[in-house]
N, C-alpha and C. Protein backbone atom coordinates (compact mmCIF):
# COMPACT_ATOMS: atom_id res chain seq x y z
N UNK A 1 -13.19 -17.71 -38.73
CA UNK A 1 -12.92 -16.55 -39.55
C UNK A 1 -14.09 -15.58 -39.54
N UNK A 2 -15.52 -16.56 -39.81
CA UNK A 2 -16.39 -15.36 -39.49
C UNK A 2 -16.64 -14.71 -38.51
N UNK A 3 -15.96 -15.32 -37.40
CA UNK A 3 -16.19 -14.84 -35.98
C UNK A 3 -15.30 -13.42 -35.99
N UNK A 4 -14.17 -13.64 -36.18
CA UNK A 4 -13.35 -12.57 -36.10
C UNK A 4 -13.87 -11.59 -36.78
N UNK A 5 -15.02 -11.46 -37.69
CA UNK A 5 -15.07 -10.18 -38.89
C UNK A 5 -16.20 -9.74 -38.23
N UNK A 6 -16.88 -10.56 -37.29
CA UNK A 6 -17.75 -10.03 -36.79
C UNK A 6 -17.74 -9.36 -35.61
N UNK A 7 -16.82 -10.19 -34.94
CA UNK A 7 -15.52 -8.89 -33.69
C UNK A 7 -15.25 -7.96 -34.19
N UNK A 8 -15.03 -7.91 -34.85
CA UNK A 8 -14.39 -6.77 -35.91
C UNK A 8 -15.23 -5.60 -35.86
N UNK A 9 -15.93 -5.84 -36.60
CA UNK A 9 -17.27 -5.19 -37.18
C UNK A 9 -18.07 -4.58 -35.80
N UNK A 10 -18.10 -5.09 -34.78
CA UNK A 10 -18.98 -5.38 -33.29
C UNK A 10 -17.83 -4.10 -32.80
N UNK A 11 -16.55 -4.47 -32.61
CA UNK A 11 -15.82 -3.48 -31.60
C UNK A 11 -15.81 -1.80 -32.70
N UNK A 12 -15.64 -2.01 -33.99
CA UNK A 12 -15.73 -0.54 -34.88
C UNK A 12 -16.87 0.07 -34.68
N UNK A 13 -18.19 -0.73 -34.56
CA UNK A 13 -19.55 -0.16 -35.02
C UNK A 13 -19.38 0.33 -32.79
N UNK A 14 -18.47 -0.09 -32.12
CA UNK A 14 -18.78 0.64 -30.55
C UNK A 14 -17.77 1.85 -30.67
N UNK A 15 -16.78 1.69 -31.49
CA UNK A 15 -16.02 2.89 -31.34
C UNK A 15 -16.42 3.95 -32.42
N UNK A 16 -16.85 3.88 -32.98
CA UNK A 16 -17.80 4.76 -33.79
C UNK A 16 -19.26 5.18 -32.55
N UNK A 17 -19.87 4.54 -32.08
CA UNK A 17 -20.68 5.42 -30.96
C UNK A 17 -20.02 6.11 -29.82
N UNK A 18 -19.13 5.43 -29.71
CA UNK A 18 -18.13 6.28 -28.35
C UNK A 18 -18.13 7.77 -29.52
N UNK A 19 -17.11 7.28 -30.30
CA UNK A 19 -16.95 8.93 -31.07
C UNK A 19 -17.68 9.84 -31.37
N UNK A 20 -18.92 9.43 -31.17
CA UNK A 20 -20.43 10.21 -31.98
C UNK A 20 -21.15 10.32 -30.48
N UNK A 21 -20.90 9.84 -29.49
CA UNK A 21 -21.46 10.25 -28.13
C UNK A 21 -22.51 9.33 -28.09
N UNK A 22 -23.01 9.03 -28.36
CA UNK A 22 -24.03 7.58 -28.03
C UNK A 22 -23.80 6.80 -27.43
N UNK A 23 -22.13 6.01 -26.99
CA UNK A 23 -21.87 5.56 -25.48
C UNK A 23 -20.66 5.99 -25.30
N UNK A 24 -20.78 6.34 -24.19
CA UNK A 24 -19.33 6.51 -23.24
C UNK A 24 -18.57 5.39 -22.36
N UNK A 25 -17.52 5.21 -22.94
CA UNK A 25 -16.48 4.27 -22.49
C UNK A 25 -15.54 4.91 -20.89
N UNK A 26 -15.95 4.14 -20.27
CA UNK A 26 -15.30 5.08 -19.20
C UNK A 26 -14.64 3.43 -18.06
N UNK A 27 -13.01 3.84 -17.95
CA UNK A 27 -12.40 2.41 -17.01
C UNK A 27 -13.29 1.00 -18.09
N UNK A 28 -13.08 1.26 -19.42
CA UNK A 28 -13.26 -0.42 -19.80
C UNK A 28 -14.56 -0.62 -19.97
N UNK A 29 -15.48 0.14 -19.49
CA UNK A 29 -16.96 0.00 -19.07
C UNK A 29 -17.65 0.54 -20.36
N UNK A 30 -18.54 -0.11 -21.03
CA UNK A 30 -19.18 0.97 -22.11
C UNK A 30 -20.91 1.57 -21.36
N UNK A 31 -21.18 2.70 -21.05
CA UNK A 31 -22.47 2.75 -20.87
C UNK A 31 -23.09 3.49 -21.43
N UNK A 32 -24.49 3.96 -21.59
CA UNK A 32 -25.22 4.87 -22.64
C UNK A 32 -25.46 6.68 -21.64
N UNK A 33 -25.40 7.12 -21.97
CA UNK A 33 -25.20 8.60 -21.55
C UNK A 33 -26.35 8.80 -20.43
N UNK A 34 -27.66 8.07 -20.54
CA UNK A 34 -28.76 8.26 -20.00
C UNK A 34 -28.30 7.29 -18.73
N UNK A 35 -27.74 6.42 -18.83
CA UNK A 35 -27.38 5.56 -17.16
C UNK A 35 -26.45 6.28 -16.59
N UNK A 36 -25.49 7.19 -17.19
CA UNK A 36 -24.69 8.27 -16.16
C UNK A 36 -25.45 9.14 -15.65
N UNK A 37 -26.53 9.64 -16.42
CA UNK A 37 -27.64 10.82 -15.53
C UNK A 37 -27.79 9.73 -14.39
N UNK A 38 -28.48 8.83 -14.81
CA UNK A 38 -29.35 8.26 -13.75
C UNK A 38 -28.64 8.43 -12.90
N UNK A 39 -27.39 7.64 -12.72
CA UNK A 39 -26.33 7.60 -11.49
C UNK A 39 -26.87 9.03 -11.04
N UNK A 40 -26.06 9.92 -11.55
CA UNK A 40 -26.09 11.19 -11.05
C UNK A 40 -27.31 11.26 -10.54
N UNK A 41 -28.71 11.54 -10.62
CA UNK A 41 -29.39 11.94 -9.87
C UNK A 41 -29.62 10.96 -8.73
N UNK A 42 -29.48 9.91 -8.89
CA UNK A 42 -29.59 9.09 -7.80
C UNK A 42 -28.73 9.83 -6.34
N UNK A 43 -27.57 9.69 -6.70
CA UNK A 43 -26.56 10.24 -5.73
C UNK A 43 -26.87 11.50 -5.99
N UNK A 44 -27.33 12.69 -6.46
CA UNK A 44 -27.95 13.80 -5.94
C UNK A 44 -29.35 13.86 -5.07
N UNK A 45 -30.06 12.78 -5.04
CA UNK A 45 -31.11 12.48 -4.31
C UNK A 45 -30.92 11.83 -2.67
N UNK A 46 -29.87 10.93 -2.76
CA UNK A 46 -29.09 10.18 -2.04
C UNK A 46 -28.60 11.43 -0.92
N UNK A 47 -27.90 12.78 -1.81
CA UNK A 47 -27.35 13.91 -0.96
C UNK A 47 -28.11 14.71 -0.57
N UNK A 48 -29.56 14.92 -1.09
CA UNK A 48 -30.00 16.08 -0.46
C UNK A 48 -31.50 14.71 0.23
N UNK A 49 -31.17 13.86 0.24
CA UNK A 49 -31.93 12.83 2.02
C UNK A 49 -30.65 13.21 3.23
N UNK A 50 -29.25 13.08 3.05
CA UNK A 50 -28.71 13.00 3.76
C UNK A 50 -28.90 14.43 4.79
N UNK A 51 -28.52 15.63 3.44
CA UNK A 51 -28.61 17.17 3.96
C UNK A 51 -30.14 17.43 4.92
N UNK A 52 -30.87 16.75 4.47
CA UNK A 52 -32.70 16.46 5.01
C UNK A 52 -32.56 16.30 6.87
N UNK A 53 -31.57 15.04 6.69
CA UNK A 53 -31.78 14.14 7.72
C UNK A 53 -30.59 14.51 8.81
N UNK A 54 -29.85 15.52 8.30
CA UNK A 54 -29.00 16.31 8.78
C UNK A 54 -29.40 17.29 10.13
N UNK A 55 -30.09 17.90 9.26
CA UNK A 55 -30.89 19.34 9.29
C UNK A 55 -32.24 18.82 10.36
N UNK A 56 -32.54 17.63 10.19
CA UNK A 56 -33.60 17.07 11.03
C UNK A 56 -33.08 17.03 12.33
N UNK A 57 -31.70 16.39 12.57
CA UNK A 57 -30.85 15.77 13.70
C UNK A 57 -30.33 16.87 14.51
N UNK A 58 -30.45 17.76 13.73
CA UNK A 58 -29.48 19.56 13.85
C UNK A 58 -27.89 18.76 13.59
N UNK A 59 -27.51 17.86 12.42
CA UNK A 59 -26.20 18.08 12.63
C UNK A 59 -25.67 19.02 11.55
N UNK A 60 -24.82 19.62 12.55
CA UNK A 60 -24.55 21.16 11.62
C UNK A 60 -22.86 20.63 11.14
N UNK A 61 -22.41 19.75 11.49
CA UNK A 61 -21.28 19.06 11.18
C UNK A 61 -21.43 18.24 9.93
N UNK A 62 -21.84 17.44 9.68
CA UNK A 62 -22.53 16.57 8.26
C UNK A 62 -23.06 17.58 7.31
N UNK A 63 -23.56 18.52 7.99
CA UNK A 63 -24.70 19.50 6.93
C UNK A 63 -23.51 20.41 6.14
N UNK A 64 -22.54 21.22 6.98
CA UNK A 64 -21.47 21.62 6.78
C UNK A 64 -20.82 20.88 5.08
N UNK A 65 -20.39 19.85 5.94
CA UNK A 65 -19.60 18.76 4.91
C UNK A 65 -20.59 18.41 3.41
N UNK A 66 -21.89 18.61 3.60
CA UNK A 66 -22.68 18.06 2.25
C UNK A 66 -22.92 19.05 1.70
N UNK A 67 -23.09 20.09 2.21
CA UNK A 67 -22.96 21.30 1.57
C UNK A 67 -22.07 22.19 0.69
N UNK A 68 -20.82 22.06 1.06
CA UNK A 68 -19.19 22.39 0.70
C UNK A 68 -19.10 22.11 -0.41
């Protein structure tokens, strides 16, 4: 019984931060707003090595496409 009130209590006190923006629930997943930047710059770092290494190779085909 105490388990359940504490499920309880555990899943309200996450949907109360989802609602207030402190984590974002996204596909089931709960994460904190600052690990979606991260992603993001990662894979913006990730794209402009590729555009780099593009531009190094002369491919104007890839460079095209990362650019768009």
């Amino acid at each position: 019984m105490f388990e359940d009130l504490l499920r309880a209590a555990a899943a309200k006190a996450i949907e109360m931060a989802v609602n207030e923006g402190h984590l974002i629930k996204e596909d089931g997943i709960i994460l904190k707003p600052a690990t979606i930047n991260l992603v993001n710059e990662i894979e913006e770092m990730n794209r402009q090595h590729l555009i780099d290494m593009a531009l190094a190779n002369n491919d104007r085909e890839l460079f095209m496409q990362l650019t768009n």
